[in-house]
Protein backbone atom coordinates (compact mmCIF):
# COMPACT_ATOMS: atom_id res chain seq x y z
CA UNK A 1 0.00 0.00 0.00
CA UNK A 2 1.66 3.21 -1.23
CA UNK A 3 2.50 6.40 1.08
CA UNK A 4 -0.26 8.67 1.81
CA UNK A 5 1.47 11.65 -0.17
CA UNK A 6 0.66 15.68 -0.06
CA UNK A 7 -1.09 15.20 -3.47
CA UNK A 8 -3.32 12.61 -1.66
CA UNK A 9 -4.02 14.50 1.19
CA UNK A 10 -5.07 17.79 -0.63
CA UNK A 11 -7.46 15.09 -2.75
CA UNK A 12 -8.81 13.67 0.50
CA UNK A 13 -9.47 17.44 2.10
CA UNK A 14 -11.48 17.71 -1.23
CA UNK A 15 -13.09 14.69 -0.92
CA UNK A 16 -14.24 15.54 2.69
CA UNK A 17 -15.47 18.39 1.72
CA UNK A 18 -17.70 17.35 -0.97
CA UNK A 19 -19.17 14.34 0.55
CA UNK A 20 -19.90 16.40 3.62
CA UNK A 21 -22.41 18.44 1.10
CA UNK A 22 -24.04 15.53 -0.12
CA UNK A 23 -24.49 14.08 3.57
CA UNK A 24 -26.04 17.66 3.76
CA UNK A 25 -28.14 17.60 0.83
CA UNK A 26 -30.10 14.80 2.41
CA UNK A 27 -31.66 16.80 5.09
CA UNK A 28 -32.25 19.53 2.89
CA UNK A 29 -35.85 18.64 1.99
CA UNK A 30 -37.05 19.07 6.07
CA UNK A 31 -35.52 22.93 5.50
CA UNK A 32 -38.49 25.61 4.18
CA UNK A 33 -37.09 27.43 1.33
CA UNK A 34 -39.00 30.56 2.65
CA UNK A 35 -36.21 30.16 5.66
CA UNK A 36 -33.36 28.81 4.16
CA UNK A 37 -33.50 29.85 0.56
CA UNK A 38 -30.18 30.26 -0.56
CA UNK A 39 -29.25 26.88 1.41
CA UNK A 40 -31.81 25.10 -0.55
CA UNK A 41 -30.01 26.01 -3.71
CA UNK A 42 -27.24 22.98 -2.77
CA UNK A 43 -30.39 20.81 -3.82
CA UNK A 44 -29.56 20.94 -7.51
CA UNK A 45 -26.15 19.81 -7.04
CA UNK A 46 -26.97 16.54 -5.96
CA UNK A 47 -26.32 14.69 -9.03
CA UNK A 48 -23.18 16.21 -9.72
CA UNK A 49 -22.18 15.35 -5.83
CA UNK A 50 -23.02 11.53 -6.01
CA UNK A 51 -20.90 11.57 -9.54
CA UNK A 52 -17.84 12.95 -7.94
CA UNK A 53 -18.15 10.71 -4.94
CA UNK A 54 -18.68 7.61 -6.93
CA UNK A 55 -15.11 8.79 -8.80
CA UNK A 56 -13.69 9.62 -5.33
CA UNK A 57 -14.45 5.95 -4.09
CA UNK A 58 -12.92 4.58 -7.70
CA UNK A 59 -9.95 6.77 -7.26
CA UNK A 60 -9.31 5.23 -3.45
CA UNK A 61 -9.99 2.31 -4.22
CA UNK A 62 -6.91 1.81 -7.54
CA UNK A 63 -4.86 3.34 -4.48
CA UNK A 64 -6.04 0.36 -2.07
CA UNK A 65 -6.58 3.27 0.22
CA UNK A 66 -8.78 3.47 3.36
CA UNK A 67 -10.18 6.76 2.29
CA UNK A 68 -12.68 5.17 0.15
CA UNK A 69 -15.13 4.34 3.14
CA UNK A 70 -15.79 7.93 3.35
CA UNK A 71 -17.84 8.59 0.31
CA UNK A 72 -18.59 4.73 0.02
CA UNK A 73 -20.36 5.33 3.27
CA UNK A 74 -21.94 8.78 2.15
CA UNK A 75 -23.09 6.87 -1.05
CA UNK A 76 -24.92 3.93 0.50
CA UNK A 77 -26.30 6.05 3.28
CA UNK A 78 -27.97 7.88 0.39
CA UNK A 79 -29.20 4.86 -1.65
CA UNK A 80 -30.79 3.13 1.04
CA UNK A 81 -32.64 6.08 3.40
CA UNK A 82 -33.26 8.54 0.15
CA UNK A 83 -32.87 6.24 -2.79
CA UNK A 84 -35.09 8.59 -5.21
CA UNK A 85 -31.91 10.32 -6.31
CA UNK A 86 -30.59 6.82 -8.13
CA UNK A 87 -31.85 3.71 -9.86
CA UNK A 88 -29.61 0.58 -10.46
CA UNK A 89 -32.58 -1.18 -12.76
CA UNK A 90 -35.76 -0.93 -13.53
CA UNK A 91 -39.03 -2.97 -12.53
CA UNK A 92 -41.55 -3.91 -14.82
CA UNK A 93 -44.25 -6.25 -14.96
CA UNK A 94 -47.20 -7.11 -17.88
CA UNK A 95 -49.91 -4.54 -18.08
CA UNK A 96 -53.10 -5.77 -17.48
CA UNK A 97 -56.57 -5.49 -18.56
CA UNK A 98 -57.62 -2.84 -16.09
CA UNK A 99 -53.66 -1.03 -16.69
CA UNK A 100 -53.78 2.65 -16.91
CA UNK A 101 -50.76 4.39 -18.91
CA UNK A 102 -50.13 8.39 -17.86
CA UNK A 103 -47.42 10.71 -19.37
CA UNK A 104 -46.30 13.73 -18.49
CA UNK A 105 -44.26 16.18 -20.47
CA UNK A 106 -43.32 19.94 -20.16
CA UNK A 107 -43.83 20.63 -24.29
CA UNK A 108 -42.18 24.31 -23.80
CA UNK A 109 -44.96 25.84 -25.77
CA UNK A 110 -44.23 23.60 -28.35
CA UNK A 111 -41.43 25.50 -29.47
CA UNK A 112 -43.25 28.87 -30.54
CA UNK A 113 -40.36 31.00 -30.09
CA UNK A 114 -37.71 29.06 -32.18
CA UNK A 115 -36.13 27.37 -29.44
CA UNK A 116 -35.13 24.50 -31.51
CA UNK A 117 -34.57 24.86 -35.58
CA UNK A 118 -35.66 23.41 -38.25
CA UNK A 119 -38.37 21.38 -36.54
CA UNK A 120 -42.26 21.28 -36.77
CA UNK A 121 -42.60 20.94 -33.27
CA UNK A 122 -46.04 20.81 -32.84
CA UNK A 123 -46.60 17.90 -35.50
CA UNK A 124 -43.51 15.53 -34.31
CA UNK A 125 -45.00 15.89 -30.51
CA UNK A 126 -48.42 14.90 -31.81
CA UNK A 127 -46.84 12.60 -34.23
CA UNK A 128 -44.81 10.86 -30.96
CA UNK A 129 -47.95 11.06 -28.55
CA UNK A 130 -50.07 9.18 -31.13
CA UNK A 131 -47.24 6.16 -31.11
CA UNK A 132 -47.09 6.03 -27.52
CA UNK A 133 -50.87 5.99 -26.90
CA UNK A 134 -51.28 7.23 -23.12
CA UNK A 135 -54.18 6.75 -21.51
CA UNK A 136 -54.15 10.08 -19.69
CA UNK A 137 -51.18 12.87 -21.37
CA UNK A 138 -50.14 15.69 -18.68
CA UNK A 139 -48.75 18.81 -20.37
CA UNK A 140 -47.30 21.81 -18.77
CA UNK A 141 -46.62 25.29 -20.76
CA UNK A 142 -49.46 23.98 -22.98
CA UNK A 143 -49.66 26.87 -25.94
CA UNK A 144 -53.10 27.11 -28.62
CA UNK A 145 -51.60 28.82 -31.52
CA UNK A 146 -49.66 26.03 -32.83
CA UNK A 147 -52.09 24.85 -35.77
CA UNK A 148 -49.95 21.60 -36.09
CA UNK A 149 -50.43 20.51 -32.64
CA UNK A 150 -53.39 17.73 -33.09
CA UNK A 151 -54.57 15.75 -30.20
CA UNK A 152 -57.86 14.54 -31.72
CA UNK A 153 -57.38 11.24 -30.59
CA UNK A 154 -58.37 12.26 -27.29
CA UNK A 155 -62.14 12.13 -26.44
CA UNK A 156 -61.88 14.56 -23.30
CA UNK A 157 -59.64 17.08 -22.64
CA UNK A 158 -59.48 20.20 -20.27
CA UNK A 159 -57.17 23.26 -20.90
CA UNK A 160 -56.42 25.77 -18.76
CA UNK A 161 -54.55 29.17 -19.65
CA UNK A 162 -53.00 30.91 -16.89
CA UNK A 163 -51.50 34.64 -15.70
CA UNK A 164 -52.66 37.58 -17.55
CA UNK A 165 -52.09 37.27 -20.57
CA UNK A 166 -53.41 33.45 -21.01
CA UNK A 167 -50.77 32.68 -23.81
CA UNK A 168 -49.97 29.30 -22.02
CA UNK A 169 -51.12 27.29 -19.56
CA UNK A 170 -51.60 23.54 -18.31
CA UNK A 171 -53.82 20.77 -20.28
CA UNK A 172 -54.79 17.03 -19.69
CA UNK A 173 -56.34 14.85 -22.00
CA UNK A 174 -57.96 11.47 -21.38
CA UNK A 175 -59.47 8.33 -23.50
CA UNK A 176 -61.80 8.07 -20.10
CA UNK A 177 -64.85 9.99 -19.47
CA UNK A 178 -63.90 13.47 -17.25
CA UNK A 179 -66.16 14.41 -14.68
CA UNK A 180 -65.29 17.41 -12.82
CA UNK A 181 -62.07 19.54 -13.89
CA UNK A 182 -61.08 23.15 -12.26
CA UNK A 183 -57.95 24.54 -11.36
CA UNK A 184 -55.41 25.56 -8.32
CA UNK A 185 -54.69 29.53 -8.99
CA UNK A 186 -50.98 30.59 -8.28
CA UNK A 187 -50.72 34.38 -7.58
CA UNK A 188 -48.58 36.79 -9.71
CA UNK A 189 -47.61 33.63 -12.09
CA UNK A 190 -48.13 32.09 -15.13
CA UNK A 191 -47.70 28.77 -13.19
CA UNK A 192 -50.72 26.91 -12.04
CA UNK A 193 -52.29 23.23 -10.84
CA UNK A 194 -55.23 21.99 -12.53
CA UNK A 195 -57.23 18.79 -11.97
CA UNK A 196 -59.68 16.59 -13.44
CA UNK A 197 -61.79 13.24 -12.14
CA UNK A 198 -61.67 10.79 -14.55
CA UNK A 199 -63.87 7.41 -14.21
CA UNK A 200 -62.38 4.22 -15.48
CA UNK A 201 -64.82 1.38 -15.11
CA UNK A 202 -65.90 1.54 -11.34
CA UNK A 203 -63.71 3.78 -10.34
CA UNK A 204 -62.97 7.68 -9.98
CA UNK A 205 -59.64 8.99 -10.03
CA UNK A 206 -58.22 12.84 -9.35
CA UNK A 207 -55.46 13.68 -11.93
CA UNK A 208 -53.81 16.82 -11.18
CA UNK A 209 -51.11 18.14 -13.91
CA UNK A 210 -48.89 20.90 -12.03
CA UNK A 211 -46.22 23.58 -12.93
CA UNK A 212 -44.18 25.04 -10.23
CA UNK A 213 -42.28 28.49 -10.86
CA UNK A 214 -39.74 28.10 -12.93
CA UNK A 215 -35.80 28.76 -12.02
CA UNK A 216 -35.17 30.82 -14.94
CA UNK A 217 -31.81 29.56 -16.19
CA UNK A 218 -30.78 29.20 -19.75
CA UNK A 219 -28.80 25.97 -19.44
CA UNK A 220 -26.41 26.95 -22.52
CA UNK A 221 -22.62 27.11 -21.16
CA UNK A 222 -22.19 30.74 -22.45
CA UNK A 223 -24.89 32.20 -20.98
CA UNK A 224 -24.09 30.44 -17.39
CA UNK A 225 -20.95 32.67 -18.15
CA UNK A 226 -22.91 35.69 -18.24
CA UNK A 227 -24.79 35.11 -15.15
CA UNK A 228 -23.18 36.93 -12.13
CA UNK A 229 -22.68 34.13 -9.28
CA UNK A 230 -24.50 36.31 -6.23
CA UNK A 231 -27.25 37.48 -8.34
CA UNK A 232 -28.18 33.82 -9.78
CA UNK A 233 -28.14 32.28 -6.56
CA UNK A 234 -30.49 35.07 -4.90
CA UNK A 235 -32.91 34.66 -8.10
CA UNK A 236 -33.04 30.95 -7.65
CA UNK A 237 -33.83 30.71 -3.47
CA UNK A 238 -36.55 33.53 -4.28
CA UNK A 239 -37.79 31.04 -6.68
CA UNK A 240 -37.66 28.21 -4.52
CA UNK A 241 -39.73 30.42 -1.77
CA UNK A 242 -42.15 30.89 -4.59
CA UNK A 243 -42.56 27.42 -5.16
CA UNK A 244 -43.16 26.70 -1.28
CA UNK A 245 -45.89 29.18 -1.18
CA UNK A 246 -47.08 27.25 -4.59
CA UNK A 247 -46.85 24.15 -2.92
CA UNK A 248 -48.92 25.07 0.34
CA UNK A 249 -51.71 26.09 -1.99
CA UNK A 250 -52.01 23.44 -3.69
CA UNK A 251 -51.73 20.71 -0.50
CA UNK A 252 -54.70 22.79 0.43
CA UNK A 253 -56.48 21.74 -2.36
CA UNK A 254 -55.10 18.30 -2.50
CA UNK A 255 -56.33 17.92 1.37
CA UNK A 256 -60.11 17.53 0.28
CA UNK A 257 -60.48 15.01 -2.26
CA UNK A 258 -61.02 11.62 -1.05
CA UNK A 259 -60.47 9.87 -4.63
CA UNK A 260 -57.49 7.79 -5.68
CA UNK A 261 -54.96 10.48 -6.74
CA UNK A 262 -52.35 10.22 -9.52
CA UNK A 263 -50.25 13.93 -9.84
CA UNK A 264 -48.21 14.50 -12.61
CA UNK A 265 -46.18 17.60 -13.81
CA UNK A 266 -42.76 19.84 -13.73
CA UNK A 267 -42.11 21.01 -9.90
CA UNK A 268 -39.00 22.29 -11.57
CA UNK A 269 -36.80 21.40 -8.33
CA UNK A 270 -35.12 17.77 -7.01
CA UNK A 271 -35.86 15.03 -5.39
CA UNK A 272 -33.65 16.39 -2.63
CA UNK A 273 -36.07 19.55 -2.59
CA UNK A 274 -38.46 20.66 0.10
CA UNK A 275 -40.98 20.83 -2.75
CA UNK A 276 -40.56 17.06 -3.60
CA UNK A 277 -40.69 16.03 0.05
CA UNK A 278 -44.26 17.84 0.46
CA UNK A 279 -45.77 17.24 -2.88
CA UNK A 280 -44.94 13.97 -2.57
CA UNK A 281 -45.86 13.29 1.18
CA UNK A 282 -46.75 9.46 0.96
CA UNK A 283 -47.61 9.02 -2.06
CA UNK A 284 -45.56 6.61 -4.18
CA UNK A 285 -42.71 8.11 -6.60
CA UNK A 286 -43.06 6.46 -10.16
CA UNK A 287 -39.76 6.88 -10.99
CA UNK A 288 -38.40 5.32 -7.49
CA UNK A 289 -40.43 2.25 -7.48
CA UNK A 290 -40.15 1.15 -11.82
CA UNK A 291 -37.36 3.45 -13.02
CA UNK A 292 -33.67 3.28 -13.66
CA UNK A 293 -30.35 5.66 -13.56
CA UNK A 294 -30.66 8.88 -12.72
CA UNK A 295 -33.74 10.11 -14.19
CA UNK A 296 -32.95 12.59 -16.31
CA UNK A 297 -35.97 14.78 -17.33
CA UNK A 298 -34.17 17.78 -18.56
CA UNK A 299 -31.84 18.91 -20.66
CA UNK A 300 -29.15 20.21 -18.46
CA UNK A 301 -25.43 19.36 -19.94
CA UNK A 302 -23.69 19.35 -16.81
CA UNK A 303 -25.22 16.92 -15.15
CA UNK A 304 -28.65 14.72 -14.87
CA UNK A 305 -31.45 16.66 -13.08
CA UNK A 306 -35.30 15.14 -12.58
CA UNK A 307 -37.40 17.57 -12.32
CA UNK A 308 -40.57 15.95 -13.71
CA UNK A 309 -42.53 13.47 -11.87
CA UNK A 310 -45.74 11.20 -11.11
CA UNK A 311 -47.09 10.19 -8.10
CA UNK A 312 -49.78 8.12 -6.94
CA UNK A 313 -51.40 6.59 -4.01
CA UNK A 314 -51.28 3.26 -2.88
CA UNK A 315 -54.18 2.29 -4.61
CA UNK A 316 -52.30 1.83 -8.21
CA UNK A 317 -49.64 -0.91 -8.36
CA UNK A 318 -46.61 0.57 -10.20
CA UNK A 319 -45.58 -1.82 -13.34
CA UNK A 320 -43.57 0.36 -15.59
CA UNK A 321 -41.83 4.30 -15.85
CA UNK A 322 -39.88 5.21 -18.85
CA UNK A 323 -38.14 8.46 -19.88
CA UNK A 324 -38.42 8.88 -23.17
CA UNK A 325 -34.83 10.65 -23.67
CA UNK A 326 -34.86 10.51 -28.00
CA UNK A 327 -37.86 13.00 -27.74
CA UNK A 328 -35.88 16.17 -28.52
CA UNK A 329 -38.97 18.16 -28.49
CA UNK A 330 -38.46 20.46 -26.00
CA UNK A 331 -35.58 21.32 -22.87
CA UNK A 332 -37.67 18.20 -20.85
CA UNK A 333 -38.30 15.17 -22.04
CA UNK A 334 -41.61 13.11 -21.52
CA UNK A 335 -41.80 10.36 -19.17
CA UNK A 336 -44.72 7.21 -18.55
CA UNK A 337 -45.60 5.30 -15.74
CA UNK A 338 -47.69 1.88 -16.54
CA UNK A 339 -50.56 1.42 -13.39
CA UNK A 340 -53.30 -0.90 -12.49
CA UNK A 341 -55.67 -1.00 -9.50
């Protein structure tokens, strides 16, 4: 077993250091952004920190070094108590004949402004929602003008523009009768929750589709460049406060329907978020219980961040979630869950 060198012990302070943030970033969910806003901000690391830590143990471990148990430690600590973060494989199981297939995707207005070239947005989402045949589609930053966009498949559908101008909004469309539909009103935002009760066979079931203030970064390298450290930061913990107050509204709502629940939508925030931790409460994470890897639902080049996500109660067994990450439609990418009662 070699010396433990200077070079070594500089890498181990490192090493400390960052596995003492991830340790961190698992108690960050039990801290109110309205309190702890720029603190909350370490939340969207949290990929990145289990990626270095995984090298960190590699790098130890070619040195037959003690120093591994450290992050080894860190790492299994954080698969085991707050395993939404990472997948090793997926679970699946046959659908059956009362199975119930819901997607969710964040269409980005279906790229009105020119976001991505070249493309007929509109038609290639309709074009890829068609193929995949969900039983019940989520979309958040819904936009009408697009005249491509074509969802006639669907028999019922409920759209709901938001903020003052009403240029986008949330929809959800269903091959299942909807009776009842409304909405969850977010002050001073675009954002909003809406809802509908859909019956399949003898049952009723609340599907909410929700958007949660967005973080406002461009993800492009250069303009991360531009972006002046302090001022970032204090824009995104304002945003995460935003989202809390978001949040408590729409628990409120949540709090007095008595059907089986399924939510779906973009809380644009972590698994290792307060957000996630509330939202979620005890219903069952899609993702955690059929997906693999990381989860990436956006395009973010640095690392993998999920920020989109279905839940449901214990009444649905969970037999399938897929991330459909060849949809280049949009800066998210779609993802299913397969359910049965």
């Amino acid at each position: 077993m070699a010396k433990f060198n200077v070079i070594d012990k500089f890498i181990f302070f490192i090493n400390s250091i960052l596995a003492t943030l991830l340790l961190l970033s698992y108690i960050l969910p039990f801290f109110p952004p309205k309190q702890f806003a720029l603190l909350s901000v370490l939340g969207l690391t949290v990929p990145f920190l289990i990626i270095i830590n995984v090298l960190f143990v590699l790098y130890w471990l070619l040195k037959l070094k003690r120093q591994m148990v450290l992050s080894a430690l860190v790492l299994i600590l954080g698969y085991f108590c707050f395993g939404a973060y990472y997948k090793f494989s997926s679970s699946t199981s046959n659908p059956s004949e009362d199975s119930l297939s819901v997607m969710s995707y964040n269409v980005r207005m279906f790229n009105v402004y020119n976001w991505i070239p070249d493309t007929d947005v509109g038609l290639e989402i309709s074009k890829f929602v068609a193929k995949e045949q969900p039983d019940i589609l989520s979309l958040q930053e819904f936009h009408p003008k697009n005249a491509s966009v074509d969802f006639s498949f669907y028999k019922y559908k409920y759209i709901q523009l938001a903020g003052e101008q009403k240029q986008f909004g949330q929809s959800i469309y269903s091959k299942h009768p909807i009776i009842n539909k409304g909405s969850v009103t977010f002050p001073d935002t675009p954002n909003n929750a809406i809802f509908v009760d859909v019956v399949k066979g003898a049952d009723t079931i609340r599907v909410y589709n929700i958007h949660l203030q967005s973080l406002k970064i461009n993800p492009e390298v250069e303009e991360l460049k531009k972006q002046d450290s302090e001022r970032l930061f204090k824009s995104i913990g304002q945003s995460f406060a935003t989202q809390q107050r978001q949040t408590e509204l729409f628990l409120e709502h949540k709090a007095q329907c008595n059907y089986k629940m399924i939510i779906t939508g973009d809380l644009n925030n972590t698994a290792s978020s307060y957000v996630y931790r509330m939202i979620k409460g005890n219903l069952n994470d899609t993702f955690k219980e059929a997906g693999s890897g990381f989860g990436k639902t956006f395009n973010f080049k640095f690392f993998p961040v999920r920020i989109d996500f279905i839940f449901t109660d214990d009444a649905f067994n969970i037999n399938g979630f897929k991330i459909f990450n060849d949809a280049v439609y949009s800066d998210h990418y779609p993802i299913m869950t397969t359910l049965s009662l």
